[in-house]
N, C-alpha and C. Protein backbone atom coordinates (compact mmCIF):
# COMPACT_ATOMS: atom_id res chain seq x y z
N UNK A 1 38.86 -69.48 -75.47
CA UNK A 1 40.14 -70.08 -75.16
C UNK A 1 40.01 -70.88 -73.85
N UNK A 2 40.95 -71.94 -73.85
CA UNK A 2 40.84 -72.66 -72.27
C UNK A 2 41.76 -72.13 -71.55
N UNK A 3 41.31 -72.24 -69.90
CA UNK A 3 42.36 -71.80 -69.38
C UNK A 3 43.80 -71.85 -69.63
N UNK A 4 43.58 -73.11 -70.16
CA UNK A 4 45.44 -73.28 -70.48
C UNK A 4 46.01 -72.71 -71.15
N UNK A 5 45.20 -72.04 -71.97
CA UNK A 5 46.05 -71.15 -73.23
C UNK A 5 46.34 -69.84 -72.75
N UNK A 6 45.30 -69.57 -71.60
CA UNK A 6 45.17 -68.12 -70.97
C UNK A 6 46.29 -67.92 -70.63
N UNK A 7 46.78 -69.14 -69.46
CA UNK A 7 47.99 -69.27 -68.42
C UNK A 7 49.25 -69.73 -69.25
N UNK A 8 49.22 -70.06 -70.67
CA UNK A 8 50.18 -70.44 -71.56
C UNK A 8 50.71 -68.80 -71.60
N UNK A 9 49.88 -67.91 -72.45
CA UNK A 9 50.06 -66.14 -72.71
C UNK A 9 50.34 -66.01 -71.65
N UNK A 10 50.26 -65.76 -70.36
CA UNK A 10 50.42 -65.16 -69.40
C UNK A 10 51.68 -65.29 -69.29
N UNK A 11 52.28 -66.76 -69.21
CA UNK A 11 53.50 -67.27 -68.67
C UNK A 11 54.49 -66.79 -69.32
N UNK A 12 54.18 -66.68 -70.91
CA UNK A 12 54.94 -66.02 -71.97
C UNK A 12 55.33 -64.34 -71.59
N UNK A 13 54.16 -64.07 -71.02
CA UNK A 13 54.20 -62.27 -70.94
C UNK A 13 55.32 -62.15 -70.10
N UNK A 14 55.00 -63.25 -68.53
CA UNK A 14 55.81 -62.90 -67.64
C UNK A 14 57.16 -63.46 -67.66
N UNK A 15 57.71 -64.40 -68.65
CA UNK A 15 58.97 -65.26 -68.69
C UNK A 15 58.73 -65.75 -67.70
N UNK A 16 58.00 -66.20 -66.92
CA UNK A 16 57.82 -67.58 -66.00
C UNK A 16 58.98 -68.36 -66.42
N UNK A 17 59.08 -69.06 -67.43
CA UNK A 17 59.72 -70.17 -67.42
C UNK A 17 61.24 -70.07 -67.37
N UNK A 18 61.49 -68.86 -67.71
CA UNK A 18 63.24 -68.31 -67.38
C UNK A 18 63.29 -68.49 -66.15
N UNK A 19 62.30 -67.75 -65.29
CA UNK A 19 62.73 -67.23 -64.25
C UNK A 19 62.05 -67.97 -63.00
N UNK A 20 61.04 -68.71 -63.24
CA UNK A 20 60.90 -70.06 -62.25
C UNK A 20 60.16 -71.30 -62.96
N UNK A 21 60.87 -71.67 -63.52
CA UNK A 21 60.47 -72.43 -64.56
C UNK A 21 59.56 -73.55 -63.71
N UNK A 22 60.02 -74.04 -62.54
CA UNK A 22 59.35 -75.36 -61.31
C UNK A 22 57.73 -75.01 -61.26
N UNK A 23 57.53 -73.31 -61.15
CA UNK A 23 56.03 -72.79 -60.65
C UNK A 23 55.73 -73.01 -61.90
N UNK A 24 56.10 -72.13 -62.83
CA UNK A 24 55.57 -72.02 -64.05
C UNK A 24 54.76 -73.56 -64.54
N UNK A 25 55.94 -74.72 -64.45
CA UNK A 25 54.93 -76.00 -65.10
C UNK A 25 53.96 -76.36 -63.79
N UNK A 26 54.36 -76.26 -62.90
CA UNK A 26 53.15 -76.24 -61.78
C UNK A 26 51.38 -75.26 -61.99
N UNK A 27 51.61 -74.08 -62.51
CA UNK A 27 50.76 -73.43 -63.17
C UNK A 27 50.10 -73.76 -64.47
N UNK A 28 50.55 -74.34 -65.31
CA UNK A 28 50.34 -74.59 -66.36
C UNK A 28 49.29 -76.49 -66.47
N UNK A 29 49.79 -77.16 -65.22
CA UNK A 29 49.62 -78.56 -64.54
C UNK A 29 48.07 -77.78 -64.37
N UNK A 30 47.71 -77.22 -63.14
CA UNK A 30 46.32 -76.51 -62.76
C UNK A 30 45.65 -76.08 -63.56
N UNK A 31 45.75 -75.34 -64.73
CA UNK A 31 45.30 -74.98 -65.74
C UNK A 31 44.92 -75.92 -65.96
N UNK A 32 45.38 -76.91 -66.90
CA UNK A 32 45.05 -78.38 -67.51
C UNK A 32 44.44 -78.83 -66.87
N UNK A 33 44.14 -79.28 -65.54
CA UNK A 33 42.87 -79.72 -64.45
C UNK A 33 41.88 -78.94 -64.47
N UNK A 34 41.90 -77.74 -64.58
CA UNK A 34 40.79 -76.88 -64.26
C UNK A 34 40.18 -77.17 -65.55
N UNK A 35 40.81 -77.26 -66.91
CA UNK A 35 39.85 -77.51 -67.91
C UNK A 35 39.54 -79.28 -67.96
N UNK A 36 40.39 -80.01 -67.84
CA UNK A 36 40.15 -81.27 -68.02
C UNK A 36 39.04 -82.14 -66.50
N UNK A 37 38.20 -81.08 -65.90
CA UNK A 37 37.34 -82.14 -64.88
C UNK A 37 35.86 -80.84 -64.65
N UNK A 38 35.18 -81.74 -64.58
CA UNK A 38 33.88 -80.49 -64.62
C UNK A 38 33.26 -80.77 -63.24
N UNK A 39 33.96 -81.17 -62.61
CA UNK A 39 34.06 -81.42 -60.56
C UNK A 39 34.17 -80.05 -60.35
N UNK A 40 32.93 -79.48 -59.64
CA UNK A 40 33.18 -77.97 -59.41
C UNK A 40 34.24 -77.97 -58.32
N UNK A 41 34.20 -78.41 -57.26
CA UNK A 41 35.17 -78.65 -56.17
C UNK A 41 36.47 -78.75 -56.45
N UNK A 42 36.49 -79.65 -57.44
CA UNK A 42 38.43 -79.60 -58.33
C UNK A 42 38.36 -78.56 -58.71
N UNK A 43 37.35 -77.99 -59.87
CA UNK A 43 38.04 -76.83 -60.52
C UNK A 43 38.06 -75.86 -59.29
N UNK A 44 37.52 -75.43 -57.94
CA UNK A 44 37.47 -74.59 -57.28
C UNK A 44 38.97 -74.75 -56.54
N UNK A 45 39.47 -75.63 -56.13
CA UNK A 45 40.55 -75.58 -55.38
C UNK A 45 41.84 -75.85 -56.43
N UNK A 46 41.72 -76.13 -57.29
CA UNK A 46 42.67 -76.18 -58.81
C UNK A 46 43.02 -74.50 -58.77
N UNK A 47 41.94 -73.72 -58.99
CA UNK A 47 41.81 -72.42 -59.68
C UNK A 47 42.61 -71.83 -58.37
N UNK A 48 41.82 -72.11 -56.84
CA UNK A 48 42.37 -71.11 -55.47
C UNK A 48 43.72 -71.36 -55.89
N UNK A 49 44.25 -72.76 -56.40
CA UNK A 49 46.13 -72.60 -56.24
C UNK A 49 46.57 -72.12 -57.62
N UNK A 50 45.90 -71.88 -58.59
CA UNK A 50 46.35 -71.51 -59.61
C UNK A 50 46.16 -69.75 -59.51
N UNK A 51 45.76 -69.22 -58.98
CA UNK A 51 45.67 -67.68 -58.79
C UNK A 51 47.17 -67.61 -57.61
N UNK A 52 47.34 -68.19 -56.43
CA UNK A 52 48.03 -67.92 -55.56
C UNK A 52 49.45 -68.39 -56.10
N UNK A 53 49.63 -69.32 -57.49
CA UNK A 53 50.95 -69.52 -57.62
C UNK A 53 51.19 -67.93 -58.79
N UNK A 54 50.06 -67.86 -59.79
CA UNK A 54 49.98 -67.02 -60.96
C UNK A 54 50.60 -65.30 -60.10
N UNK A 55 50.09 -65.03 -58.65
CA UNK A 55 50.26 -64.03 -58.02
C UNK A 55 51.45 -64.13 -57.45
N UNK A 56 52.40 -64.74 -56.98
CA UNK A 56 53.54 -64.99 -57.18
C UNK A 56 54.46 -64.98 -57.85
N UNK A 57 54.17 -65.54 -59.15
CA UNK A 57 54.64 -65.57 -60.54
C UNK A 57 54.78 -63.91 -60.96
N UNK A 58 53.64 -63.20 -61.10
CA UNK A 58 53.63 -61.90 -61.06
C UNK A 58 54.66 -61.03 -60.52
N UNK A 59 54.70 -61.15 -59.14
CA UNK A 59 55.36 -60.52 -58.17
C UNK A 59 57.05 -61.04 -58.96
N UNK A 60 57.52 -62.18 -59.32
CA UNK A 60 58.52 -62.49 -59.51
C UNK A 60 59.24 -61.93 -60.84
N UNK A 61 58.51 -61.56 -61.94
CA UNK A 61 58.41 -61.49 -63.11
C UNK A 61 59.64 -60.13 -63.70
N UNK A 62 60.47 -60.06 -64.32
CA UNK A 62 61.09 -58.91 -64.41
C UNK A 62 60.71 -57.94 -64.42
N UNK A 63 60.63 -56.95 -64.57
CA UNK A 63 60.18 -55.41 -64.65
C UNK A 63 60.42 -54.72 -65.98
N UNK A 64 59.53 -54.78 -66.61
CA UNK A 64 59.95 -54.07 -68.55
C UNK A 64 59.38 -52.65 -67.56
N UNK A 65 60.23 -52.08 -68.68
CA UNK A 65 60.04 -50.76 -68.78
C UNK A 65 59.15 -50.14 -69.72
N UNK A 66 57.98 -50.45 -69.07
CA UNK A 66 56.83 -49.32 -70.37
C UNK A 66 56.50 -47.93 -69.97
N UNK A 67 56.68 -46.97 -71.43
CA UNK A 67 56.55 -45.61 -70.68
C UNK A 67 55.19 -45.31 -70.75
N UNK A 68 55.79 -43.98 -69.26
CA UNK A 68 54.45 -43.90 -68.80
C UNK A 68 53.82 -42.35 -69.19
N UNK A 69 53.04 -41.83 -68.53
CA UNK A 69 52.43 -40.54 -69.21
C UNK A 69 53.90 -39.37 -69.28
N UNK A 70 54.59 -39.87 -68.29
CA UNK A 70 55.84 -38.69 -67.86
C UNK A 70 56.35 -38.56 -69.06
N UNK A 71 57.38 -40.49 -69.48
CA UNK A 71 57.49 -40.57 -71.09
C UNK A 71 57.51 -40.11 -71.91
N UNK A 72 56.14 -40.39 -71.77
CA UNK A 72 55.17 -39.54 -73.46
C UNK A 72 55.53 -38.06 -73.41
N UNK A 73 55.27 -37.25 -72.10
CA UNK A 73 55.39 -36.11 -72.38
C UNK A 73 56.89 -35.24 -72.75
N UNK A 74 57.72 -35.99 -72.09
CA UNK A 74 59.08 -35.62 -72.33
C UNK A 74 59.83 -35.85 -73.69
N UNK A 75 58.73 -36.93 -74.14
CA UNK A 75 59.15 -37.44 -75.99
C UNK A 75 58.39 -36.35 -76.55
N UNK A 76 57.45 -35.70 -76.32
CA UNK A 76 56.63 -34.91 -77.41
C UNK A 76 57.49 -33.44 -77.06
N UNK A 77 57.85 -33.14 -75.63
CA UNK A 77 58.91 -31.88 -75.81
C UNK A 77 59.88 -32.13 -76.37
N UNK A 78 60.84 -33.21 -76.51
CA UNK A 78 61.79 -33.31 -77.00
C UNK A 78 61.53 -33.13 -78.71
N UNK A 79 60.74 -33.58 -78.89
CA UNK A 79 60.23 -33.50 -80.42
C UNK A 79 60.19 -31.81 -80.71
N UNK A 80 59.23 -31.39 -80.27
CA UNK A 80 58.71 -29.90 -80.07
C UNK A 80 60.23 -29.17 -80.11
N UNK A 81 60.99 -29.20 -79.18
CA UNK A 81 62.37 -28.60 -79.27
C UNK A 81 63.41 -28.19 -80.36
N UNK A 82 62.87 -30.18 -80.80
CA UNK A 82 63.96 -30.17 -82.31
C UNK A 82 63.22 -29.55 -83.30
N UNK A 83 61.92 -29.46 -83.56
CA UNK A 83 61.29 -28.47 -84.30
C UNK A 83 61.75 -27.38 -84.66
N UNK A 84 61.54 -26.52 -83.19
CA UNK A 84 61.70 -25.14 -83.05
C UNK A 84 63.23 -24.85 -83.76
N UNK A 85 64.37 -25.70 -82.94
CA UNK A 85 65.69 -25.67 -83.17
C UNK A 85 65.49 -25.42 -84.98
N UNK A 86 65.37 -26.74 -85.32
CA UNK A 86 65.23 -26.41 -86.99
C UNK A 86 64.62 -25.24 -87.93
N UNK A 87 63.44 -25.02 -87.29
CA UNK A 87 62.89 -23.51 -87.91
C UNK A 87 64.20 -22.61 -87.55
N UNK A 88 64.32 -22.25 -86.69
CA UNK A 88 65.42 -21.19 -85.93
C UNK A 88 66.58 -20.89 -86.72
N UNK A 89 67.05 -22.77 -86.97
CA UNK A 89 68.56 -22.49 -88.01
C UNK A 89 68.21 -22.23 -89.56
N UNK A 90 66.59 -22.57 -89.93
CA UNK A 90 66.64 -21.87 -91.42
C UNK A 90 65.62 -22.70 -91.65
């Protein structure tokens, strides 16, 4: 994949474009340079601002809620519970 597609998924993961849509095509701009010039020097200072906007972007990004080991464990007691409950009533 080229970078651009990398930083395309990424942008998607993070809703970049909801939520700063200005960086986001600014990110997506660097990408496209970094693949379109084989100037190591461009792609090197392309890439330094494309990590420092992408790390930003990050930091900005909403917060999903994925569960975590605690989660899991409180879903498998809860499970376990209703089990027991059911044997119990018959």
């Amino acid at each position: 994949m080229t970078v651009a597609e990398e930083i395309i998924a990424e942008l998607e993961q993070l809703h970049a474009v909801e939520t700063s849509p200005g960086m986001a095509a600014v990110a997506l701009d660097l990408a496209k340079a970094i693949d379109g010039t084989e100037v190591p020097g461009a792609k090197a200072r392309a890439a330094h601002e494309l990590r420092s906007i992408m790390a930003d972007l990050r930091r900005l990004a909403p917060v999903e809620s994925k569960g975590d080991a605690v989660d899991d464990i409180a879903e498998q007691r809860a499970k376990r519970r209703a089990a027991a409950r059911e044997r119990a009533s018959g």
